[in-house]
Protein backbone atom coordinates (compact mmCIF):
# COMPACT_ATOMS: atom_id res chain seq x y z
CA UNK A 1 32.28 11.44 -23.86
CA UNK A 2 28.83 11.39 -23.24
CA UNK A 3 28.41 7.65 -23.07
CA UNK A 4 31.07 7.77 -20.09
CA UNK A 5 29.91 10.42 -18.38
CA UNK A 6 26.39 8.43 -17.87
CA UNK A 7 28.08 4.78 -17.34
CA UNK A 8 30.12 7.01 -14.48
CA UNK A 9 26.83 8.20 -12.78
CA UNK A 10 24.99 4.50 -13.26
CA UNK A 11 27.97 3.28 -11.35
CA UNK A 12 27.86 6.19 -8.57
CA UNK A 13 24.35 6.11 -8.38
CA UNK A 14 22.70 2.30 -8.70
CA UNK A 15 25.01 0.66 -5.89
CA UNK A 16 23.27 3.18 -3.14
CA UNK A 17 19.95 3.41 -5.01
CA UNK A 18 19.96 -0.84 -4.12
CA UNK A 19 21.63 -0.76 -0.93
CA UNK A 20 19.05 2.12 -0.18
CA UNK A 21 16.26 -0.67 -0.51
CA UNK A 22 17.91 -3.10 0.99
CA UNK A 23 18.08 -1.08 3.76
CA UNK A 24 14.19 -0.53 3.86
CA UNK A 25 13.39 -4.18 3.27
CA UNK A 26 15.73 -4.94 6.65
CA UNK A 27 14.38 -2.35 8.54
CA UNK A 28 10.58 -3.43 7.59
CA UNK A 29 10.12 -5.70 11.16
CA UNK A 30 7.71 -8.24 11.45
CA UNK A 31 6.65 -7.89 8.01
CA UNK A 32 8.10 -9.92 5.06
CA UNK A 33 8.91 -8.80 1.86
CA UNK A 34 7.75 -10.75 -1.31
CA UNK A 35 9.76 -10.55 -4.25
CA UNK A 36 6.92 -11.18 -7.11
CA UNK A 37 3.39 -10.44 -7.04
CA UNK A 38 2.65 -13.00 -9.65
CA UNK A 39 4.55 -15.77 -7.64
CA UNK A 40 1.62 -15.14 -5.22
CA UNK A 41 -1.25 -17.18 -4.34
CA UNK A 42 -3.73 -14.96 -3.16
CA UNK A 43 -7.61 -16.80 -1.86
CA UNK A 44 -9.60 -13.84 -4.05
CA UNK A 45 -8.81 -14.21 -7.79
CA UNK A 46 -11.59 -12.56 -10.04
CA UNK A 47 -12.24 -11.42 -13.80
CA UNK A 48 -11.66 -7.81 -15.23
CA UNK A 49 -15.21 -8.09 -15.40
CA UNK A 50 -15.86 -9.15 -12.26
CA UNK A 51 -13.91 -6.27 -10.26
CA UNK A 52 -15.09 -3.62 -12.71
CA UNK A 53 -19.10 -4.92 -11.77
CA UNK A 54 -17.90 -4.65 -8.18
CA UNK A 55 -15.69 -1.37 -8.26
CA UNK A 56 -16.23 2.05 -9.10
CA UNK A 57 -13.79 3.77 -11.70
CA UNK A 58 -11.89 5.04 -9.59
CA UNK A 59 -11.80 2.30 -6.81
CA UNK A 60 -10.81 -0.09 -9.88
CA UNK A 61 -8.13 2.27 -11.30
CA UNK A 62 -6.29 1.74 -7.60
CA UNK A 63 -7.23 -1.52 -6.84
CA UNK A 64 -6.23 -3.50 -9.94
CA UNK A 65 -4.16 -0.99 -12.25
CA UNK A 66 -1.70 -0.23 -9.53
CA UNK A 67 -3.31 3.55 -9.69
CA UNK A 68 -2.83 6.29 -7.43
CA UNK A 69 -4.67 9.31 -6.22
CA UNK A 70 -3.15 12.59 -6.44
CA UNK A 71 -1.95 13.79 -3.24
CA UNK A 72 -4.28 15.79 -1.21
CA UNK A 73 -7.28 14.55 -3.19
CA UNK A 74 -8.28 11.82 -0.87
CA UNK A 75 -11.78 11.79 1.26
CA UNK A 76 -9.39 10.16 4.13
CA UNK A 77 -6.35 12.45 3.73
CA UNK A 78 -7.69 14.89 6.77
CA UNK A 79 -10.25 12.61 8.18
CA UNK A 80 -9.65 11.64 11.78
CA UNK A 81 -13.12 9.81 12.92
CA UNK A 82 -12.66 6.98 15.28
CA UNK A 83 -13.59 3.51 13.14
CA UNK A 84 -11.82 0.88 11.18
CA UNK A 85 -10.65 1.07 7.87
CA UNK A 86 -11.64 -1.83 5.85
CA UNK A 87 -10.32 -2.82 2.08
CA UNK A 88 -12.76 -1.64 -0.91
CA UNK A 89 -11.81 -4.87 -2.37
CA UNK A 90 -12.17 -7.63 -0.14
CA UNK A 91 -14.28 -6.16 3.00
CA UNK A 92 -11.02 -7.22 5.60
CA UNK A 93 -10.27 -5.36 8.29
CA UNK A 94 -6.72 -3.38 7.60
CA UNK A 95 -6.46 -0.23 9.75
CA UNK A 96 -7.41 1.38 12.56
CA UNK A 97 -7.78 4.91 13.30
CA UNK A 98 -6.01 4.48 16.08
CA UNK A 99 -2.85 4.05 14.29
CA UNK A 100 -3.60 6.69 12.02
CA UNK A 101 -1.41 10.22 11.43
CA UNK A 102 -0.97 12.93 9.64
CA UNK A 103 2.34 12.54 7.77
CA UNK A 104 1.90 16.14 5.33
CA UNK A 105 2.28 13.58 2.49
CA UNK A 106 -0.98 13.82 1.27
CA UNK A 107 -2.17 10.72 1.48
CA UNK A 108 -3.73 8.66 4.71
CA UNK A 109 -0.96 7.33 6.60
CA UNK A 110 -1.15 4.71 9.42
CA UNK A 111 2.01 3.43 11.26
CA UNK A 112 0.89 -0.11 11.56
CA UNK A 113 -2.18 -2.54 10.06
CA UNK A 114 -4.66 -4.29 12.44
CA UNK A 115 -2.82 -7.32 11.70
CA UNK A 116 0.56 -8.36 9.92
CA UNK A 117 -1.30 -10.97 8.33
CA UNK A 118 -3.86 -8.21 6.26
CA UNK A 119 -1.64 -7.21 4.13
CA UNK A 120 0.95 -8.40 2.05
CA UNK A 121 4.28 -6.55 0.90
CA UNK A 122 5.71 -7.05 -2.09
CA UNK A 123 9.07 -5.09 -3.92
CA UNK A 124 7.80 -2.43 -6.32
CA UNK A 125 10.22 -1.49 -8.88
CA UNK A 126 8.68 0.23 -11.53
CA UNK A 127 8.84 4.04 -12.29
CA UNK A 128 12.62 4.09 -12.07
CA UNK A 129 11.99 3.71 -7.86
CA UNK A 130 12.80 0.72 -5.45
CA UNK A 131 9.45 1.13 -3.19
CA UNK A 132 7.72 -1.34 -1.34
CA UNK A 133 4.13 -1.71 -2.21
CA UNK A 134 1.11 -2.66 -0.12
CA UNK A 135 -1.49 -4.83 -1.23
CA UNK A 136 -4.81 -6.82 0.05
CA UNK A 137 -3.62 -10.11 1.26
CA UNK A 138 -7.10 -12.13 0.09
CA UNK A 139 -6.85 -10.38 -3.20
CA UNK A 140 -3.55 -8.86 -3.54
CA UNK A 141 -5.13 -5.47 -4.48
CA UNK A 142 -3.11 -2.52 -4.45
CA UNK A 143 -3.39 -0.20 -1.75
CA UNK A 144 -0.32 1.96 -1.30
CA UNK A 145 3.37 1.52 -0.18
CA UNK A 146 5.06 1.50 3.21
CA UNK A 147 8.06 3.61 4.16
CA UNK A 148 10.27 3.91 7.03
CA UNK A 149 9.83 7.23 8.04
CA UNK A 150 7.30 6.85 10.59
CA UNK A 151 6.20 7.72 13.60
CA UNK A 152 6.77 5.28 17.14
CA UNK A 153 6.27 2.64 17.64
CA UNK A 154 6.95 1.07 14.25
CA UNK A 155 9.06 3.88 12.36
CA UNK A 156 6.57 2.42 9.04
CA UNK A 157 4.56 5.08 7.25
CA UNK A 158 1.60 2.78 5.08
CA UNK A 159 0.73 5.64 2.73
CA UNK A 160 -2.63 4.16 1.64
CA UNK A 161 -4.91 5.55 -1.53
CA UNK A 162 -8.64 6.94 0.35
CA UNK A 163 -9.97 5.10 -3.15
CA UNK A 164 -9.16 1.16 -1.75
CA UNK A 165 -10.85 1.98 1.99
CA UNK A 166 -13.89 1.89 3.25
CA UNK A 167 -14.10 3.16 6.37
CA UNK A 168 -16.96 2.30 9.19
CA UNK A 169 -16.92 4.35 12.01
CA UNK A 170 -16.67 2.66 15.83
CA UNK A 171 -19.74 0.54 16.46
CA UNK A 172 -21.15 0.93 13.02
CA UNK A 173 -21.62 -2.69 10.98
CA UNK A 174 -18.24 -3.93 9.24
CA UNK A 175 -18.51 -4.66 5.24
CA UNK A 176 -19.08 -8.12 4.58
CA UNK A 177 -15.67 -9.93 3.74
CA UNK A 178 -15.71 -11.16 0.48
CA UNK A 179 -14.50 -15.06 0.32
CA UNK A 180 -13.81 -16.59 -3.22
């Protein structure tokens, strides 16, 4: 009996919990959806070695393990300076304050990147969960996911980890972009 009852609530559940994604993915304008990270050709490729030289702990733990910070924890959570966000693994410019919000989640949210084009999204389906994860397009570091439960103009939440930004206030100098 058991067996049935849990093949009955696989086949109540799984056709919404896809169709639920599906729905995200469509509703994800101007920004394409890649279906495998390893398919991916990304312009920074380094060693283990080489990113844990470069990283902190931490930064590393987000970056290239697919980490994340626990909520609230983040120097960026509450932090509303005017500046540009830059990624902790490459140097590129990827946010700007100006899109930034406060979404309660606990994590720095922004609505929109400075550019489609500097950052790459990619289906996440690990821990049981169809999410849509954000990554550095030079590198393809991990930075967060998007959602669609944001604010005008775009309706897209990027909930980013404070661990893979760096930010630079307005008119201070910009990291130097790493090119490999």
């Amino acid at each position: 009996m058991r067996r049935y009852t849990i093949a009955l609530v696989l086949l109540l559940v799984l056709p919404g919990f896809f169709s639920a994604a599906e729905s995200q993915t469509r509703r994800l304008k101007g920004y394409p959806v890649q279906t495998d990270k390893e398919e991916l050709d990304f312009q920074v490729q380094l060693s283990e070695q080489e990113w844990r030289e470069r990283l902190t702990d931490d930064q590393y733990y987000i970056l290239c393990e697919e980490g994340t910070e626990y909520a609230f924890s983040g120097k960026y959570d509450k932090f509303y300076e005017k500046g540009t966000y830059y990624s902790a693994a490459t140097g590129q410019p990827l946010f700007s304050s100006e899109t930034k919000f406060d979404s309660g989640s606990g994590w720095p949210s922004f609505y929109a990147p400075i550019d489609a084009d500097a950052v790459t999204l990619i289906e996440d389906n690990s821990l049981f969960m169809r999410r849509i994860e954000v990554v550095d397009s030079l590198s393809g570091a991990h930075l967060g996911h998007v959602f669609t439960d944001g604010p005008d103009p775009t309706g897209l939440r990027f909930c980013i980890n404070s661990d893979a930004l760096i930010f630079v206030p307005e008119g201070g100098e910009p990291p130097e972009i790493m090119e490999h």
